[in-house]
Protein backbone atom coordinates (compact mmCIF):
# COMPACT_ATOMS: atom_id res chain seq x y z
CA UNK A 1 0.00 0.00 0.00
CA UNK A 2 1.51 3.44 -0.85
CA UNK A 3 1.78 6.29 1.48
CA UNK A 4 -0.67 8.33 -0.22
CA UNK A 5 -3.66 5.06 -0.08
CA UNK A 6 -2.57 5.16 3.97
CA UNK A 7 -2.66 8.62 4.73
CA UNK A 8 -6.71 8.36 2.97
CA UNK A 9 -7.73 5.37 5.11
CA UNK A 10 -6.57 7.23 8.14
CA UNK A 11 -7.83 10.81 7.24
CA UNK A 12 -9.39 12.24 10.38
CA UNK A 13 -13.17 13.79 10.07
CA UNK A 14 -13.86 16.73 11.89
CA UNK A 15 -17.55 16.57 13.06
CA UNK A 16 -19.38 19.57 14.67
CA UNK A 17 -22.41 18.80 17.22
CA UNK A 18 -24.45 21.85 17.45
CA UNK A 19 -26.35 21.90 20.17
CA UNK A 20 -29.64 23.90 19.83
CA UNK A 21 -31.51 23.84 22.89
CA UNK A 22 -31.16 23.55 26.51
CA UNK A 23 -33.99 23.74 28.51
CA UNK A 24 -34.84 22.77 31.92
CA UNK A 25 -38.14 21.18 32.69
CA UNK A 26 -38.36 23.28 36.20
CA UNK A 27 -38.38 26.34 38.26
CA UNK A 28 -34.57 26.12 38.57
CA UNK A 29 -33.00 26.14 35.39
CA UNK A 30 -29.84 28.36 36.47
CA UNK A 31 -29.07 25.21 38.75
CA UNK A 32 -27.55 23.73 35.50
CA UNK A 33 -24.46 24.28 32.98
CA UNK A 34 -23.70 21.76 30.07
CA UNK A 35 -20.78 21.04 28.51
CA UNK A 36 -20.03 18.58 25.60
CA UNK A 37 -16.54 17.13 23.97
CA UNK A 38 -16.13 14.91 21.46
CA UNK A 39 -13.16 13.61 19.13
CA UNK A 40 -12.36 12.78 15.44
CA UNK A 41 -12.42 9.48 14.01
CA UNK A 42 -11.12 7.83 10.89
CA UNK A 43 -13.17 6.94 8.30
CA UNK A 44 -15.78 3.90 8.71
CA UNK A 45 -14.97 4.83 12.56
CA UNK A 46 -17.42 6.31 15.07
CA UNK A 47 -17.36 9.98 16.77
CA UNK A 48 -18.41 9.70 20.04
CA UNK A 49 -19.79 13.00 21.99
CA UNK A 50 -20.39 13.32 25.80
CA UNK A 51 -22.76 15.73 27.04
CA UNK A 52 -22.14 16.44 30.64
CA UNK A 53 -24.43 18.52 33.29
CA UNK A 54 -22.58 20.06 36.01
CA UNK A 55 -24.54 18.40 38.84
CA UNK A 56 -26.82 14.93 38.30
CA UNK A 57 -30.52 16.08 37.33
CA UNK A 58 -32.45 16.42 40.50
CA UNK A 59 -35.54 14.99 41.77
CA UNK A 60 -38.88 15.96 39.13
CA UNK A 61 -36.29 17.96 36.83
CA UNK A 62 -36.13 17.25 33.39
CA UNK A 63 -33.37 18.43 31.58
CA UNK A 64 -33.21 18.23 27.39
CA UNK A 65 -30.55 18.68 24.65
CA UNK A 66 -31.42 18.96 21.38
CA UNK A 67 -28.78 18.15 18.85
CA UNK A 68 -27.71 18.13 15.24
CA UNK A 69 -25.14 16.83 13.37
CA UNK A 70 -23.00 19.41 11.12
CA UNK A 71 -19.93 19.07 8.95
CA UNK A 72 -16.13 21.12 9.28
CA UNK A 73 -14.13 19.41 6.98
CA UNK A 74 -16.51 16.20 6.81
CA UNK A 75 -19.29 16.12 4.37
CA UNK A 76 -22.79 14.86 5.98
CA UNK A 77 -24.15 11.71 3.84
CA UNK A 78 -20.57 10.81 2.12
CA UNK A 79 -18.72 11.56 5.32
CA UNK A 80 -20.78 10.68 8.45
CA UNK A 81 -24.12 9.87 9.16
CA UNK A 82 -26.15 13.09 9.21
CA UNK A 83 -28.48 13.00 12.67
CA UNK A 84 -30.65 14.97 15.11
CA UNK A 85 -32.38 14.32 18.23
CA UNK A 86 -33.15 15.56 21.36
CA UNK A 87 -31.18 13.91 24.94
CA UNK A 88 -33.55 14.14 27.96
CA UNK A 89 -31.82 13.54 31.64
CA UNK A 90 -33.82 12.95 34.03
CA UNK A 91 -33.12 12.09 38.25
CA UNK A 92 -29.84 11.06 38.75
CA UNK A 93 -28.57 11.73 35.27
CA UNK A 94 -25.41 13.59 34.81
CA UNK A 95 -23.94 12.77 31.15
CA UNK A 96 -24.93 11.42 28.32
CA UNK A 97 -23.32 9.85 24.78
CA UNK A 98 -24.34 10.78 21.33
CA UNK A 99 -22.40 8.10 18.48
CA UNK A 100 -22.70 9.45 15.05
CA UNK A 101 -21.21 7.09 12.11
CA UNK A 102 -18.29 8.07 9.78
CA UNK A 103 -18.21 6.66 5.77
């Protein structure tokens, strides 16, 4: 295999999750801060993001994250796996994973 066929197969995908909404599901919604990280992958790999709360979601609070998928250098549908949804934590929860696919 030449150097150029490697350096494809392990071209790293940058992947953006935009995260559109945060809302909290109670009266105290300044009682929680989100952050999220994720990594590149190589192709036919997976990106994996965590979504973290700074405290666990207390009793009767709902919290939800609503996500989308977005490309930097990758290109959704030839690239990755194009995707949206919406997280919901409820008690006890504290982070949560979102997997998108690479091509």
């Amino acid at each position: 295999m030449d150097a150029q066929k490697i350096a494809h197969n392990t071209q790293v995908l940058l992947l953006v999750l935009s995260l559109l909404l945060f809302s909290v599901g109670s009266s105290f919604a300044a009682d929680y801060t989100m952050t999220a990280s994720g990594a590149g992958a190589t192709e036919g790999g997976q990106v994996v993001f965590t979504v973290g709360l700074n405290q666990s979601v207390q009793n009767g609070d709902q919290v939800h994250v609503t996500w989308t998928t977005s490309g930097g250098t990758a290109t959704a549908g030839s690239d990755f796996s194009a995707d949206s949804n919406t997280l919901i934590f409820t008690h006890g929860e504290q982070t949560k994973t979102i997997h998108v696919d690479t091509t």
